[in-house]
PDB file of N, CA and C in Angstrom:
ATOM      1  N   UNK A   1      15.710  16.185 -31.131  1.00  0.00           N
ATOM      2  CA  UNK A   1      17.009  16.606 -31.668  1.00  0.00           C
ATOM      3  C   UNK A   1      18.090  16.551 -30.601  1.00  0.00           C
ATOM      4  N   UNK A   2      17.614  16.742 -29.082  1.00  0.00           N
ATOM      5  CA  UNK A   2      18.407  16.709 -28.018  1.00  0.00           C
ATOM      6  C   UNK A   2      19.538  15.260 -28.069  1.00  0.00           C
ATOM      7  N   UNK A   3      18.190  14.191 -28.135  1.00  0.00           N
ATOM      8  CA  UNK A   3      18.493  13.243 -27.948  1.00  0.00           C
ATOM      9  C   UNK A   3      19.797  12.782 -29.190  1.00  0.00           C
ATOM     10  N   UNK A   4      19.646  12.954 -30.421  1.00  0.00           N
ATOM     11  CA  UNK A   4      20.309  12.892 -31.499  1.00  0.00           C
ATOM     12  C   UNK A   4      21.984  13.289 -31.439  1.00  0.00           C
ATOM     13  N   UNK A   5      21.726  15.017 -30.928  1.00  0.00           N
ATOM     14  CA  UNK A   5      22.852  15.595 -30.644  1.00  0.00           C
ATOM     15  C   UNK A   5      23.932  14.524 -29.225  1.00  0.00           C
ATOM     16  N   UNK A   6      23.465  14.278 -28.435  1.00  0.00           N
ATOM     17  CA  UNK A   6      23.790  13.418 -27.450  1.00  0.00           C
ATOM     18  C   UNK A   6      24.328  12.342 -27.613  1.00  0.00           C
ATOM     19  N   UNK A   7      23.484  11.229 -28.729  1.00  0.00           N
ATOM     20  CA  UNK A   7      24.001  10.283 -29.186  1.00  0.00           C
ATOM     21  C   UNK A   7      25.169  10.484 -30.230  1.00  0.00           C
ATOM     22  N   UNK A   8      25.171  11.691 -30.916  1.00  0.00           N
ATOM     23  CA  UNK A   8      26.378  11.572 -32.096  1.00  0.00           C
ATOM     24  C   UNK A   8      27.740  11.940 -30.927  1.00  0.00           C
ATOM     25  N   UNK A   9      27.451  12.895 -30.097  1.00  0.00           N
ATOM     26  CA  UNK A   9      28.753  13.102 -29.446  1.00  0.00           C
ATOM     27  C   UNK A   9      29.224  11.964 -28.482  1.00  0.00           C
ATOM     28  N   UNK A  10      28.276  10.923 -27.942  1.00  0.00           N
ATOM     29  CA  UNK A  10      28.693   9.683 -27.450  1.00  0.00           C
ATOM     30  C   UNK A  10      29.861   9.015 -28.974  1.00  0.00           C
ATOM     31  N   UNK A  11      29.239   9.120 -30.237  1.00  0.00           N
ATOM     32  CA  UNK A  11      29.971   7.992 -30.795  1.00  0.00           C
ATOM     33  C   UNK A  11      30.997   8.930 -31.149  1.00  0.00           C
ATOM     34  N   UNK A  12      31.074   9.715 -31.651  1.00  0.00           N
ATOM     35  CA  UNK A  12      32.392  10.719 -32.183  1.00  0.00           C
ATOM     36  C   UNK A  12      33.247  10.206 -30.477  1.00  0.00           C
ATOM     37  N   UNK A  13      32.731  10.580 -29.199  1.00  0.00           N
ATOM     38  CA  UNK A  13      33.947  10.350 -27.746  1.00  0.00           C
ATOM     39  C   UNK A  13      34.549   8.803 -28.098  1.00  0.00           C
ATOM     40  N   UNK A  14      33.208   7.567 -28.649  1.00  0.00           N
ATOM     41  CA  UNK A  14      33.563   6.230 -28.403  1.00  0.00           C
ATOM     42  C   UNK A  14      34.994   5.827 -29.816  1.00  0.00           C
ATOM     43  N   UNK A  15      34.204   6.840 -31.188  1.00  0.00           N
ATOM     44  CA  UNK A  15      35.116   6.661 -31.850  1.00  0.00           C
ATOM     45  C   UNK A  15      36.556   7.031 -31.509  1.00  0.00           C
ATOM     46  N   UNK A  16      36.640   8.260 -31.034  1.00  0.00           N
ATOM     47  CA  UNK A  16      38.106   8.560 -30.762  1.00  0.00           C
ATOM     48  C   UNK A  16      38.870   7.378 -29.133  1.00  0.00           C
ATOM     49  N   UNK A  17      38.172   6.778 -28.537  1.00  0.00           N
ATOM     50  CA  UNK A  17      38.347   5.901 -28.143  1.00  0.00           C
ATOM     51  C   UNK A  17      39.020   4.864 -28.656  1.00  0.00           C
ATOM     52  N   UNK A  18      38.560   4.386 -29.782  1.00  0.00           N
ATOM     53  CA  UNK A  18      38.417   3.102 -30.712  1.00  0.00           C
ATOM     54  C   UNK A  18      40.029   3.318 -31.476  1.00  0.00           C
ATOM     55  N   UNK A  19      40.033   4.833 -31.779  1.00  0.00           N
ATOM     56  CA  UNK A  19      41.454   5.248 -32.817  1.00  0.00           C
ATOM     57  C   UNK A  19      42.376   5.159 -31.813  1.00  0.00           C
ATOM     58  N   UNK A  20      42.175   5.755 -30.792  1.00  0.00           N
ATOM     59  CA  UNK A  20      43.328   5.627 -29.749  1.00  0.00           C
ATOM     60  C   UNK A  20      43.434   4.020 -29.468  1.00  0.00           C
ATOM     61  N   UNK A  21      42.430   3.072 -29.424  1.00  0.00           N
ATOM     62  CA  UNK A  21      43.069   1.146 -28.861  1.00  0.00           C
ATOM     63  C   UNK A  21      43.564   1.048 -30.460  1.00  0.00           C
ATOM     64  N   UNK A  22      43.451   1.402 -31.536  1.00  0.00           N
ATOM     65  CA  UNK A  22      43.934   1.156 -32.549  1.00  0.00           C
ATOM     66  C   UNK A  22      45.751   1.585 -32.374  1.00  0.00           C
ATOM     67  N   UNK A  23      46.175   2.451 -31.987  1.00  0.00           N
ATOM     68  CA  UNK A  23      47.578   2.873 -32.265  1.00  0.00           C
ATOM     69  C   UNK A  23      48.150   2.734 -31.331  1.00  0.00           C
ATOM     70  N   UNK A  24      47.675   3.026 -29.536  1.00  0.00           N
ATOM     71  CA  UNK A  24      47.984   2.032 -28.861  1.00  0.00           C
ATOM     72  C   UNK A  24      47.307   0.911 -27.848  1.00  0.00           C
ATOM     73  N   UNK A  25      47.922  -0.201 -27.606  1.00  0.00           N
ATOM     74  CA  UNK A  25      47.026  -1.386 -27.138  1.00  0.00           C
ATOM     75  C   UNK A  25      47.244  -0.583 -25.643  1.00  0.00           C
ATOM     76  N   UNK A  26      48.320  -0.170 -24.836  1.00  0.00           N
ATOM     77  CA  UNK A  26      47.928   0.019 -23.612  1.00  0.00           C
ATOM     78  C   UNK A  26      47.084   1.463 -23.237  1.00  0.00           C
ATOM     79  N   UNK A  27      46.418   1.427 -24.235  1.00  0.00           N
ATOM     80  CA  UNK A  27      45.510   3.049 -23.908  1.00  0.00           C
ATOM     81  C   UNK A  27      44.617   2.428 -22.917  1.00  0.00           C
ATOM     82  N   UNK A  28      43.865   1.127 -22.712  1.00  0.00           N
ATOM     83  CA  UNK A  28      42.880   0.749 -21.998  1.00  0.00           C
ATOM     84  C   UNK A  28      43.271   0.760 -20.247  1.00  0.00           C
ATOM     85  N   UNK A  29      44.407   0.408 -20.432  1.00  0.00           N
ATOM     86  CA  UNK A  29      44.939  -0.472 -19.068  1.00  0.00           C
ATOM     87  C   UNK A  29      45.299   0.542 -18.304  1.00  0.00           C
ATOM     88  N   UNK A  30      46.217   2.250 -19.070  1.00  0.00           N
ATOM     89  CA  UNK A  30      47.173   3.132 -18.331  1.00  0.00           C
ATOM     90  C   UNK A  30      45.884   4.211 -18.127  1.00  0.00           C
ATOM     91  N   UNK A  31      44.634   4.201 -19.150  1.00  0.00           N
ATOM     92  CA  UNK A  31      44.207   4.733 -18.436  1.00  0.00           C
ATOM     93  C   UNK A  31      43.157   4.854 -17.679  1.00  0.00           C
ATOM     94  N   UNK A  32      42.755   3.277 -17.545  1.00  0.00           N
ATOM     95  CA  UNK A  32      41.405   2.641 -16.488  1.00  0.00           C
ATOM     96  C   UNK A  32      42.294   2.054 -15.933  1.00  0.00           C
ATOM     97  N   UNK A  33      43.489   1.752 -14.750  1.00  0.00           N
ATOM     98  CA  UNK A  33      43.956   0.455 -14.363  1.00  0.00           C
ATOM     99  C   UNK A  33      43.076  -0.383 -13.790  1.00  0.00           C
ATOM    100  N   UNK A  34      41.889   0.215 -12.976  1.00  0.00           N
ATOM    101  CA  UNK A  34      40.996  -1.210 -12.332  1.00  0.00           C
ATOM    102  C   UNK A  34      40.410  -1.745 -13.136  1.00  0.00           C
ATOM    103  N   UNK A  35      40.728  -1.622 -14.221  1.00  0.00           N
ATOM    104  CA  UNK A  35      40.029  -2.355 -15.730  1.00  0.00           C
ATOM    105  C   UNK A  35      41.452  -3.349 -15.695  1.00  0.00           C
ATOM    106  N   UNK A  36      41.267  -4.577 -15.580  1.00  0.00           N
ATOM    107  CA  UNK A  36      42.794  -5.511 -15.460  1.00  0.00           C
ATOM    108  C   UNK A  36      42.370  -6.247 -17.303  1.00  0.00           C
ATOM    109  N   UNK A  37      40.784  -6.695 -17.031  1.00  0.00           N
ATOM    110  CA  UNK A  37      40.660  -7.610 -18.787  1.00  0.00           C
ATOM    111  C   UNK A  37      40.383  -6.540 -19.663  1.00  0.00           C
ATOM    112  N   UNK A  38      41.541  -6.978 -20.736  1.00  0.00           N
ATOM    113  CA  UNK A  38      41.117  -6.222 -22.102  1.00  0.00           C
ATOM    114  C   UNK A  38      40.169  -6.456 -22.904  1.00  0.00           C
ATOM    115  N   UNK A  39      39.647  -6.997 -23.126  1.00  0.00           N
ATOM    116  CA  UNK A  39      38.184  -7.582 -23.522  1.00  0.00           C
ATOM    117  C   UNK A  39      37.276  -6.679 -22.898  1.00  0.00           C
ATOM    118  N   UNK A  40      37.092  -6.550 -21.397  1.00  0.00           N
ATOM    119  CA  UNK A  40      35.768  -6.118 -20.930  1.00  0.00           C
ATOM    120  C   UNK A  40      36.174  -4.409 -21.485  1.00  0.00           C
ATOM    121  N   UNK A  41      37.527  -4.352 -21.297  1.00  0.00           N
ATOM    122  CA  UNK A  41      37.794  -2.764 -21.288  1.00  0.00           C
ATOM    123  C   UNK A  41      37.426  -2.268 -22.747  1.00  0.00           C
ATOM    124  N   UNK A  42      37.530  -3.102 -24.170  1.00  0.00           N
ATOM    125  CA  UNK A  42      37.611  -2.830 -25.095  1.00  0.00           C
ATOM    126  C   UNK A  42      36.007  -2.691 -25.120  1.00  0.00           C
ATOM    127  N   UNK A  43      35.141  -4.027 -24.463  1.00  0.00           N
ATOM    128  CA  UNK A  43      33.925  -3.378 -24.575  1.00  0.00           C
ATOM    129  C   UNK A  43      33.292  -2.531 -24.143  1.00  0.00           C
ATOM    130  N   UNK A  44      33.762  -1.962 -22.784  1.00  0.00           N
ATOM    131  CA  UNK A  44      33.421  -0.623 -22.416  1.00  0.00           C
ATOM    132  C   UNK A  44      33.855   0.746 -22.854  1.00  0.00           C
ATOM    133  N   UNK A  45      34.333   0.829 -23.754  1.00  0.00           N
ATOM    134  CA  UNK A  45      35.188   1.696 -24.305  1.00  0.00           C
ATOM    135  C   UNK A  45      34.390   1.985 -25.451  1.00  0.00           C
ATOM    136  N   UNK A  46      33.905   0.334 -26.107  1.00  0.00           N
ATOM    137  CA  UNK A  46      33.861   0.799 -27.447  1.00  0.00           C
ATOM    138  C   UNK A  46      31.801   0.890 -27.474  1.00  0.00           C
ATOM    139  N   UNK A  47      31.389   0.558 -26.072  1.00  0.00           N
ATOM    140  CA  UNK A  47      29.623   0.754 -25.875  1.00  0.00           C
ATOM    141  C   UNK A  47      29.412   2.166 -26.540  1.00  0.00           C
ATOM    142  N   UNK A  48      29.868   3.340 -26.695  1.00  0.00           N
ATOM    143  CA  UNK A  48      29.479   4.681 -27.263  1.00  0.00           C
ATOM    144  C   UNK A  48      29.316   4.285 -28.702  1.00  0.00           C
ATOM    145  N   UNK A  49      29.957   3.699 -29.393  1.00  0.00           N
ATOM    146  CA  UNK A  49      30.217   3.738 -30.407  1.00  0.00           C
ATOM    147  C   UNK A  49      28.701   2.627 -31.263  1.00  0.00           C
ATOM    148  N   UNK A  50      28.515   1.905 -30.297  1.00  0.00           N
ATOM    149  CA  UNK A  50      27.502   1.187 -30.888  1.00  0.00           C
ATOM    150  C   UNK A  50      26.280   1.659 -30.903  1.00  0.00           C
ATOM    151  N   UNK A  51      26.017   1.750 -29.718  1.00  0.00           N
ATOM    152  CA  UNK A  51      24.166   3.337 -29.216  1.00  0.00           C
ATOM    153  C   UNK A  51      24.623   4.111 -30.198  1.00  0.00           C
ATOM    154  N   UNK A  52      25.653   4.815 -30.330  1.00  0.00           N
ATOM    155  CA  UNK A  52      25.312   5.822 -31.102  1.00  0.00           C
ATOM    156  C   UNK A  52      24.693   5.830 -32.526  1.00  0.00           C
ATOM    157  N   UNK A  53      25.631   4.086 -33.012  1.00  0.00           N
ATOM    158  CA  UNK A  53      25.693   3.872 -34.629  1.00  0.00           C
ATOM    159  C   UNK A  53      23.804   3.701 -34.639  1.00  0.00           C
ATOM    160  N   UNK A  54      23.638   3.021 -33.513  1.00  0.00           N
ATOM    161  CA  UNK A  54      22.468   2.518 -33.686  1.00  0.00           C
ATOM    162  C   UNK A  54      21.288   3.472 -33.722  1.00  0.00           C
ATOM    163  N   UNK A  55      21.165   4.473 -32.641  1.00  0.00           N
ATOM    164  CA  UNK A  55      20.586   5.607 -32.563  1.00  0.00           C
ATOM    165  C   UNK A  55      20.330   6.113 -33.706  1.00  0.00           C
ATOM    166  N   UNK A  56      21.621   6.794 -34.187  1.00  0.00           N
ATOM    167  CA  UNK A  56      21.509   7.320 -35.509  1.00  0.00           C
ATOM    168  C   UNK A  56      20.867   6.664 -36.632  1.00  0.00           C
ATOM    169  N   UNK A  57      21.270   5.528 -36.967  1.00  0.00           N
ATOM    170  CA  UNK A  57      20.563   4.872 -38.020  1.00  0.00           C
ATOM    171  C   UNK A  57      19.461   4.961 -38.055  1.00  0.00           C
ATOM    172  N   UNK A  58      18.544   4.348 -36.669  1.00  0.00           N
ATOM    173  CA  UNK A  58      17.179   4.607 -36.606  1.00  0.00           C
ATOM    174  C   UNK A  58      16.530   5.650 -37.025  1.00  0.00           C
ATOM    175  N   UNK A  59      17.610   7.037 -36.593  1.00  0.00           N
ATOM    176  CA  UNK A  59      16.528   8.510 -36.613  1.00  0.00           C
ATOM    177  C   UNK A  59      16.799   8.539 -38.256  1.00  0.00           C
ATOM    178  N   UNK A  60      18.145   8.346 -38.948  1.00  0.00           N
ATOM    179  CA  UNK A  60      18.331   9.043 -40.072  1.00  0.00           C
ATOM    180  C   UNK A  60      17.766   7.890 -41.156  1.00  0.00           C
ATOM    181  N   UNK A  61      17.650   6.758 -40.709  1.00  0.00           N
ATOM    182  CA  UNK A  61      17.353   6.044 -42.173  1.00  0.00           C
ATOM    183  C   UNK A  61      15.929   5.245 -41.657  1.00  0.00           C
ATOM    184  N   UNK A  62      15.263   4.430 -40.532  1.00  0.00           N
ATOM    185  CA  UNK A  62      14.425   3.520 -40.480  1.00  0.00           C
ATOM    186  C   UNK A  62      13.058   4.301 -40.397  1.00  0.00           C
ATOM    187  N   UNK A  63      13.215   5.267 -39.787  1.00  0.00           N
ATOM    188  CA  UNK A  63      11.983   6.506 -39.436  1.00  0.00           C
ATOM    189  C   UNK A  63      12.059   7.008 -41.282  1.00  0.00           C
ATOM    190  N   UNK A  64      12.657   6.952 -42.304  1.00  0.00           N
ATOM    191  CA  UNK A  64      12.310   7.860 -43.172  1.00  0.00           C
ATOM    192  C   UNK A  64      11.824   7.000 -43.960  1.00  0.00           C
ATOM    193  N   UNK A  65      12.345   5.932 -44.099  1.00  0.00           N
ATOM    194  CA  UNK A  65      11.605   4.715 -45.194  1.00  0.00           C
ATOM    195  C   UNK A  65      10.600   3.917 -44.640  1.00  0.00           C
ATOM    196  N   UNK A  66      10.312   3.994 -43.517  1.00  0.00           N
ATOM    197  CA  UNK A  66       9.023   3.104 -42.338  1.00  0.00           C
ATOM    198  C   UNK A  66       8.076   4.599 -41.815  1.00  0.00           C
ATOM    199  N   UNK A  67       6.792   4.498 -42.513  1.00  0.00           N
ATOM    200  CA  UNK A  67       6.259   5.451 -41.935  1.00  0.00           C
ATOM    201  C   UNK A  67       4.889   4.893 -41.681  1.00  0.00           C
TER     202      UNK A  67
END
């Protein structure tokens, strides 16, 4: 459950990440500047968001129908 709790608050941090490059584009740059490519920054930004989706899925849906 540790692990679970851990991963949802990674994607809830990556999501609010994701809303903030949504409304503004220089959220990446003003507030990583040694991040210069937006690309790498968008993918480091948006890595929470994927472990987490993925995490979760596994515990809540592949473990209940795969036994």
């Amino acid at each position: 459950m540790l692990i679970i709790a851990i991963f949802k608050s990674l994607a809830i941090i990556g999501f609010a990440y994701f809303l903030a490059g949504i409304i503004s584009d220089n959220f990446y740059t003003s507030l990583y500047p040694w991040i210069d490519d937006y690309f790498w920054a968008k993918t480091i930004m948006h890595a929470p968001i994927y472990f987490g989706v993925l995490i979760i899925g596994y515990f809540m849906f592949i473990r209940k129908y795969i036994k």
